[in-house]
Structure formats: structure tokens, C-alpha cells
N, C-alpha and C. Protein backbone atom coordinates (compact mmCIF):
# COMPACT_ATOMS: atom_id res chain seq x y z
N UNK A 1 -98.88 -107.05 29.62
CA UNK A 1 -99.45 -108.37 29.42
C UNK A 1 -99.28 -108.79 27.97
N UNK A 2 -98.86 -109.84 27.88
CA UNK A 2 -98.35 -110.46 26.64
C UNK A 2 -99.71 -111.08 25.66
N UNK A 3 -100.33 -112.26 26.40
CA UNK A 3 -101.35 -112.88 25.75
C UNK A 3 -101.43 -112.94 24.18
N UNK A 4 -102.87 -112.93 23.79
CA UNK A 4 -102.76 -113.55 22.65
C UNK A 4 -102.75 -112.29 21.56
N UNK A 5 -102.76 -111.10 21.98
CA UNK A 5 -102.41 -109.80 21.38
C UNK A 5 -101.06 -109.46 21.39
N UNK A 6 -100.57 -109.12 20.20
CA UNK A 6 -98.84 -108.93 20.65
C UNK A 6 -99.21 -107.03 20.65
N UNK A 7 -98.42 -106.24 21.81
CA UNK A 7 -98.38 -105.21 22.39
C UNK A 7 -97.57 -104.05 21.47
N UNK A 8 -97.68 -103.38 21.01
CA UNK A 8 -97.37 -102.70 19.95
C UNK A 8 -97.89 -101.28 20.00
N UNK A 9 -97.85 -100.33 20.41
CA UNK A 9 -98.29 -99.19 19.93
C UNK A 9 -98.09 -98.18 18.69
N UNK A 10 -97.30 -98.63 18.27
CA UNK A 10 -96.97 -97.86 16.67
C UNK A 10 -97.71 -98.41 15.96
N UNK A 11 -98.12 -99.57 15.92
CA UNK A 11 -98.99 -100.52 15.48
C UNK A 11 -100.35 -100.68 15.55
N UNK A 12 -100.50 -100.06 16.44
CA UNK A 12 -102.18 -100.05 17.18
C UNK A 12 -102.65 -98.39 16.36
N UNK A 13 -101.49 -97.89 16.84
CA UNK A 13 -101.72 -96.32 16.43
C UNK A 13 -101.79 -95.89 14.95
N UNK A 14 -101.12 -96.69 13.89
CA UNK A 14 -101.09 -97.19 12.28
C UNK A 14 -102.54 -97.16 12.01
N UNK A 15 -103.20 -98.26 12.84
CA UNK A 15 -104.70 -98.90 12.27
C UNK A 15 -105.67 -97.77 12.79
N UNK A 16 -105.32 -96.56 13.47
CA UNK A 16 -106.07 -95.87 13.46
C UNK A 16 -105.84 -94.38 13.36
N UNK A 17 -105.42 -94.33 11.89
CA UNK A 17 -104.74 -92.76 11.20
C UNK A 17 -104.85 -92.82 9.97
N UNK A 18 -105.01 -92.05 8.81
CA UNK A 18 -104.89 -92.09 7.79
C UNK A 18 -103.49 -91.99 7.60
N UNK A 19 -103.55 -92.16 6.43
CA UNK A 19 -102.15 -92.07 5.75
C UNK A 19 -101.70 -90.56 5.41
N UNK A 20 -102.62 -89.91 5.28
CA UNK A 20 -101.94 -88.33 4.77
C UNK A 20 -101.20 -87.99 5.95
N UNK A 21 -101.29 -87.85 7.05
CA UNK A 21 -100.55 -87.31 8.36
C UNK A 21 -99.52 -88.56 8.87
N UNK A 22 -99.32 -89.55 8.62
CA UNK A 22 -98.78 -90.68 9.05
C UNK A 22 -97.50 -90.37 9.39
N UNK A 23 -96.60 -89.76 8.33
CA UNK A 23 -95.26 -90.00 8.46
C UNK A 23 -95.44 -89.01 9.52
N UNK A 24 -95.39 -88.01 9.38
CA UNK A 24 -95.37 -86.88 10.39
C UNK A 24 -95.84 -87.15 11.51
N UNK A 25 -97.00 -88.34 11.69
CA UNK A 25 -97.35 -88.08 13.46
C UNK A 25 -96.26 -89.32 14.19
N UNK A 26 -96.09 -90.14 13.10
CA UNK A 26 -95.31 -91.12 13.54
C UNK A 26 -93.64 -90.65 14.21
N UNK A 27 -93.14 -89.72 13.04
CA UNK A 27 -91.74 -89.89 13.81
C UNK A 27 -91.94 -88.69 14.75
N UNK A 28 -92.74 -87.21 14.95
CA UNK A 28 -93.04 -86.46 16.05
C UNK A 28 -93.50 -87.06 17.35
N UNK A 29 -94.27 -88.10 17.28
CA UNK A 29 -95.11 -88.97 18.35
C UNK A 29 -94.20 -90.25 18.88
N UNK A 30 -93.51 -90.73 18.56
CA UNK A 30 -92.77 -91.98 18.55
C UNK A 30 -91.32 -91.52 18.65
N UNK A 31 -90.24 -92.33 19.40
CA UNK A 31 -88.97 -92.19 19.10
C UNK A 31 -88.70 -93.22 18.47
N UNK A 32 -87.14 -92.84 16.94
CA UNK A 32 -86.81 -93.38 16.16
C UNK A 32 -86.84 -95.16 16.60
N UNK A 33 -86.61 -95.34 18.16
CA UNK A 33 -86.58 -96.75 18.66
C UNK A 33 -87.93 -97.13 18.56
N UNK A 34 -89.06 -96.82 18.57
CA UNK A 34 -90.13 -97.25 18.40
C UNK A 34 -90.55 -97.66 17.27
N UNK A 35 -90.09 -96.24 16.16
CA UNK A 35 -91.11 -96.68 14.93
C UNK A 35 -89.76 -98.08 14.15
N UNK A 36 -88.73 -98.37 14.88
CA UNK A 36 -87.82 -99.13 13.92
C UNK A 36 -88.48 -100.59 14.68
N UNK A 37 -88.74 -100.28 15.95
CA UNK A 37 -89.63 -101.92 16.88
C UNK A 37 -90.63 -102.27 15.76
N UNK A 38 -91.71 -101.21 15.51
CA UNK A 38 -92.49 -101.63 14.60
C UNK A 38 -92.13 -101.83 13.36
N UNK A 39 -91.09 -101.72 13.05
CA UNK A 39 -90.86 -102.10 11.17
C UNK A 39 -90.25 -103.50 11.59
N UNK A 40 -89.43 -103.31 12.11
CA UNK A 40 -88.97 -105.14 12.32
C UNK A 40 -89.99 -106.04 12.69
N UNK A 41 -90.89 -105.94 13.36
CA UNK A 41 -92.58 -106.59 13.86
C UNK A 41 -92.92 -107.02 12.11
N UNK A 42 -93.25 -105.52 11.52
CA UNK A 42 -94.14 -106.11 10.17
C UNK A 42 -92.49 -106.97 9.15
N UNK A 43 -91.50 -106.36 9.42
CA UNK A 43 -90.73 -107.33 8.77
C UNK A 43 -90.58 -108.95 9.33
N UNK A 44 -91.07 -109.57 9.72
CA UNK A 44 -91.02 -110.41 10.72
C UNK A 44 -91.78 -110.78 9.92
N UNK A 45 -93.11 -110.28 9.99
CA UNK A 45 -94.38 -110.54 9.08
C UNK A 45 -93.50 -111.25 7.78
N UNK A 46 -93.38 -110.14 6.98
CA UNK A 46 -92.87 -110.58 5.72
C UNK A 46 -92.01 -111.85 5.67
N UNK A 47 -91.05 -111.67 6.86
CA UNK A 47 -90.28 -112.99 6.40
C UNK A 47 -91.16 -114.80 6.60
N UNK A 48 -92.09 -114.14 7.24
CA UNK A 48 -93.14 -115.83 7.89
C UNK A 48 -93.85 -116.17 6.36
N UNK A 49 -94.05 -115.24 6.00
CA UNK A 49 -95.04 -115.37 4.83
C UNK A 49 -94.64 -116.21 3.69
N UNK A 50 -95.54 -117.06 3.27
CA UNK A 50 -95.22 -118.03 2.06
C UNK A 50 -95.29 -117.41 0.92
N UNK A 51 -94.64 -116.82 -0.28
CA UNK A 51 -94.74 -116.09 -1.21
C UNK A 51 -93.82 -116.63 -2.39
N UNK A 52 -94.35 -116.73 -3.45
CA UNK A 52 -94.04 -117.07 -4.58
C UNK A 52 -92.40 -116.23 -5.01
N UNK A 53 -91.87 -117.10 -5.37
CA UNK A 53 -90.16 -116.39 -5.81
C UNK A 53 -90.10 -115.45 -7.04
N UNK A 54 -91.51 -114.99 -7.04
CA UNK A 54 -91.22 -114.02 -8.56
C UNK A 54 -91.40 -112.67 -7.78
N UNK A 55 -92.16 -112.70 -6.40
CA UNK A 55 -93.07 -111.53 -6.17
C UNK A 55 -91.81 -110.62 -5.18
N UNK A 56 -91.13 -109.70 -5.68
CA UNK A 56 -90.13 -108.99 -4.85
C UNK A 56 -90.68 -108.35 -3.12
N UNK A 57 -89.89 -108.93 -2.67
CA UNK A 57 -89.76 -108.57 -1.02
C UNK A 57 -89.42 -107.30 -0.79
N UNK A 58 -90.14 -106.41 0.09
CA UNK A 58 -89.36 -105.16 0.33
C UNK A 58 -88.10 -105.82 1.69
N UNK A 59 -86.86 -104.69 1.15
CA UNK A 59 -86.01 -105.53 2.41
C UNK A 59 -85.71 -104.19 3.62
N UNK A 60 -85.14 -104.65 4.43
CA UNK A 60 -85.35 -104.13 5.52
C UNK A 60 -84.18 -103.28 5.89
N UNK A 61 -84.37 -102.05 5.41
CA UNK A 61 -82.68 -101.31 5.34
C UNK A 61 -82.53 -100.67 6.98
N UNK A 62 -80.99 -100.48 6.85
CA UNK A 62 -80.44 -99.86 7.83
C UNK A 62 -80.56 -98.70 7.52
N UNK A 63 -81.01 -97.72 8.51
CA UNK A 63 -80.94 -96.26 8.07
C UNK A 63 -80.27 -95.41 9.08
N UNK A 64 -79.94 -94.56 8.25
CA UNK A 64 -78.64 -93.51 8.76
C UNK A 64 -79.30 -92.16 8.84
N UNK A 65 -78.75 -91.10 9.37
CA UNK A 65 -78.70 -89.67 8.50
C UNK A 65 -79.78 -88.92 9.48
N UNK A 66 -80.20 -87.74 8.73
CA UNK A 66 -80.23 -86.59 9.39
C UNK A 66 -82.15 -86.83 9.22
N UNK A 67 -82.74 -87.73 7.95
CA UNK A 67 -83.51 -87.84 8.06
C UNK A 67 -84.28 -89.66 8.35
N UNK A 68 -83.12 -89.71 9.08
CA UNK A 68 -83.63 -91.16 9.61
C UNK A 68 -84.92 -91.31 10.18
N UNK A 69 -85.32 -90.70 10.93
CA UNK A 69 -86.95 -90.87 11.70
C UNK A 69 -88.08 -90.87 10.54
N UNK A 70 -87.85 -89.94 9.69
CA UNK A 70 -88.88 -89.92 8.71
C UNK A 70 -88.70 -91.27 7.83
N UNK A 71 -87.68 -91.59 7.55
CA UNK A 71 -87.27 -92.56 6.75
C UNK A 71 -87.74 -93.42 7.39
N UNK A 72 -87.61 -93.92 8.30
CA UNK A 72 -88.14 -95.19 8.66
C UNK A 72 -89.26 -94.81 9.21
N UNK A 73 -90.38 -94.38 9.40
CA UNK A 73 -91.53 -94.23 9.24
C UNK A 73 -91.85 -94.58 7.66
N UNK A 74 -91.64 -94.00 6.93
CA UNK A 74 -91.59 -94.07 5.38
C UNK A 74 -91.62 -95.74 5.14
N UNK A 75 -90.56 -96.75 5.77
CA UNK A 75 -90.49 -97.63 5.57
C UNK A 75 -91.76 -98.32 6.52
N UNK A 76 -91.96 -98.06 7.73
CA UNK A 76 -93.24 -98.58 7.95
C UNK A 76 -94.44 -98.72 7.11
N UNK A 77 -94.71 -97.66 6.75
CA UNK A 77 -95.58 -97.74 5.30
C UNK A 77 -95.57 -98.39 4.09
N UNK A 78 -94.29 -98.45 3.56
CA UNK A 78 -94.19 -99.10 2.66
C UNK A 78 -94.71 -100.81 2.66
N UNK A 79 -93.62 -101.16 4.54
CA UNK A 79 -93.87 -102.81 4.63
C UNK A 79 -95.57 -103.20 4.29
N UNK A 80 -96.24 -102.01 5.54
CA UNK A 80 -97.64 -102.63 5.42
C UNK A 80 -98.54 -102.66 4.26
N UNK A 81 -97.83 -101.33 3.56
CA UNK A 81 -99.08 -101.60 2.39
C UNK A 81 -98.47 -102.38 1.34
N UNK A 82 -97.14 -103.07 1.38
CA UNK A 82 -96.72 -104.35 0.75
C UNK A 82 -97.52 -106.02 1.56
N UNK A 83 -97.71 -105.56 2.76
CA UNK A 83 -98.49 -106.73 3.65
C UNK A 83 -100.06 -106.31 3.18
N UNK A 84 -100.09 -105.30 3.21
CA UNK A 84 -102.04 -105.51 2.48
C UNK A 84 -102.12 -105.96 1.21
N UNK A 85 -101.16 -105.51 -0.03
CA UNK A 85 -101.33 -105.77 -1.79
C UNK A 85 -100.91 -107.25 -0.76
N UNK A 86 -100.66 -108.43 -0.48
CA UNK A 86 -100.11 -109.49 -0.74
C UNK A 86 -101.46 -110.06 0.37
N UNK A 87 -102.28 -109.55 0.57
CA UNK A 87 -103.78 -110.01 2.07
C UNK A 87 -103.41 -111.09 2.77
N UNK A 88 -102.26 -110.14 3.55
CA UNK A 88 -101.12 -111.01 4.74
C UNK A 88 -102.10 -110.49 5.61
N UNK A 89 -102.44 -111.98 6.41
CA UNK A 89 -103.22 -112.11 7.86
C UNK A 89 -102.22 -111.20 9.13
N UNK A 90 -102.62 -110.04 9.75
CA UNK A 90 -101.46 -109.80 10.81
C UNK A 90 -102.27 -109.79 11.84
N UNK A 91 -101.53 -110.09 12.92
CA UNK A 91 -102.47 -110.27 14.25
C UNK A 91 -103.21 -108.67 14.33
N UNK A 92 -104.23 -108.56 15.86
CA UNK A 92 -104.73 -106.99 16.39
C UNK A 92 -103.73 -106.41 17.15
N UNK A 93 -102.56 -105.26 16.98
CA UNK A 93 -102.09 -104.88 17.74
C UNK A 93 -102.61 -104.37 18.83
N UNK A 94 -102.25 -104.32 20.24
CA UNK A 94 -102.57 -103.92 21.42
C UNK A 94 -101.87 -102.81 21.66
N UNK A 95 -102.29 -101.86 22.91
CA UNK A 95 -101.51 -101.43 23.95
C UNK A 95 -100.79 -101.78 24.74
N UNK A 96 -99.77 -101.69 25.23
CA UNK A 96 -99.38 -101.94 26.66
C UNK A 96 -99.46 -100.79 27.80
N UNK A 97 -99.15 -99.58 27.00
CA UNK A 97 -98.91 -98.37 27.53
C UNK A 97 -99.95 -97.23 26.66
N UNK A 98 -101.26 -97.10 27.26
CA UNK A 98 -101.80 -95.96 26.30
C UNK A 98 -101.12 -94.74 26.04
N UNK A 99 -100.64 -94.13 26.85
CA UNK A 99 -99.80 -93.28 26.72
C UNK A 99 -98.75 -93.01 25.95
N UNK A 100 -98.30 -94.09 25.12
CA UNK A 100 -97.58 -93.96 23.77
C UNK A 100 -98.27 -94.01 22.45
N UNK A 101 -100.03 -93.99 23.11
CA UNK A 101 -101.12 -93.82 21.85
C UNK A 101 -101.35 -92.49 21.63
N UNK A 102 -101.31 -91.35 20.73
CA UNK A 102 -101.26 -90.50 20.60
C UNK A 102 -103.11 -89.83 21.14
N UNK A 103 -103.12 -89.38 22.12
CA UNK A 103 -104.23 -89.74 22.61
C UNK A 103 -105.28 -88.78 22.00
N UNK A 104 -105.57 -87.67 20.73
CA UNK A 104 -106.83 -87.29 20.60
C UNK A 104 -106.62 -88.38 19.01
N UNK A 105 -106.06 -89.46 19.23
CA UNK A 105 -106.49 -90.27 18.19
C UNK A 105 -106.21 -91.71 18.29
N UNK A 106 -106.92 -91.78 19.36
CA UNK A 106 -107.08 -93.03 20.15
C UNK A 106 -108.21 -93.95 19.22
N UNK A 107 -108.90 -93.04 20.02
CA UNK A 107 -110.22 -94.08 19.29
C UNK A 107 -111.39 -93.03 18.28
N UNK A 108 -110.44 -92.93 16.89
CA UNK A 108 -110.95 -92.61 15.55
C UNK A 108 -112.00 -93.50 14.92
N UNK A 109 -111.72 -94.32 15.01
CA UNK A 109 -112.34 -95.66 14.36
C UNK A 109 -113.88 -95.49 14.73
């Protein structure tokens, strides 16, 4: 279901983890196609956003290599906590599929 929540589980699963374990639960828990759905989502973000031409954009690399999964997890992090320093409004990510919520950290919060 689409509605007024956009469906996201890398996303849903972000807002409820700390950051010390992040990279690691992200690319073990997620395939590389997932956590790159969610970086293009918050890059999306970035590009909607009205921002002054002095304030540098993180940009949105292609990644290669042996440590690609971590890497772009890495870059998930980076976008959002470039979307929090800048107190970019982002919608509540949803579920669609709990089962791609890492489930003894569902509901931390």
C-alpha cells in the first residue's frame, strides 16, 4: 500500500538503530539493492531541497568493488546526517514487508 507513507524499509529500519551498529546491520540485513533504493530515496530528498549555492551537496556516487555494500551503507549515513545538519523535513518511512525489518529491532523506540 502506497498512501500517504512512502514504503521503505531501510528507512524505517535507520530511524530505529543507533549509529554504532548501522553500517554492519545494514549491509548484513539488506541486499546491496536495497540499501542503494534507500540512498537514492534520501538523494531525491536532497535534490527537492531549496539550499543556498554556497552549502556543498553530498553527490551520489556510483559504487564498485569488493566493498561496495558497506560503502553504500556508509553513504546512507552520510546523506541523512547531511539531511538532519540542513533540518530537511522527510516524510515517516513505512513498511511494506515487515520481514525486511530486522525483527529483534523492530520496535526499539
Amino acid at each position: 500500500m502506497r498512501g500517504p507513507y512512502p514504503n521503505n524499509e531501510v528507512l524505517l529500519f535507520w530511524m530505529r538503530l543507533s549509529q554504532v551498529v548501522l553500517v554492519t546491520c545494514l549491509s548484513s540485513f539488506y541486499t546491496v539493492d536495497e540499501v542503494v533504493a534507500a540512498k537514492n530515496i534520501l538523494f531525491a530528498a536532497v535534490d527537492d531541497m531549496s539550499l543556498d549555492e554556497d552549502i556543498e551537496r553530498p553527490r551520489n556516487k556510483i559504487r564498485r568493488g569488493d566493498n561496495r555494500h558497506s560503502t553504500e551503507a556508509e553513504d546512507v549515513i552520510d546523506v541523512w546526517a547531511f539531511l538532519d545538519v540542513q533540518k530537511a523535513t522527510l516524510p515517516t518511512y513505512v513498511a511494506a514487508d515487515l520481514s525486511r525489518v530486522p525483527p529483534h529491532l523492530l520496535w526499539t523506540r
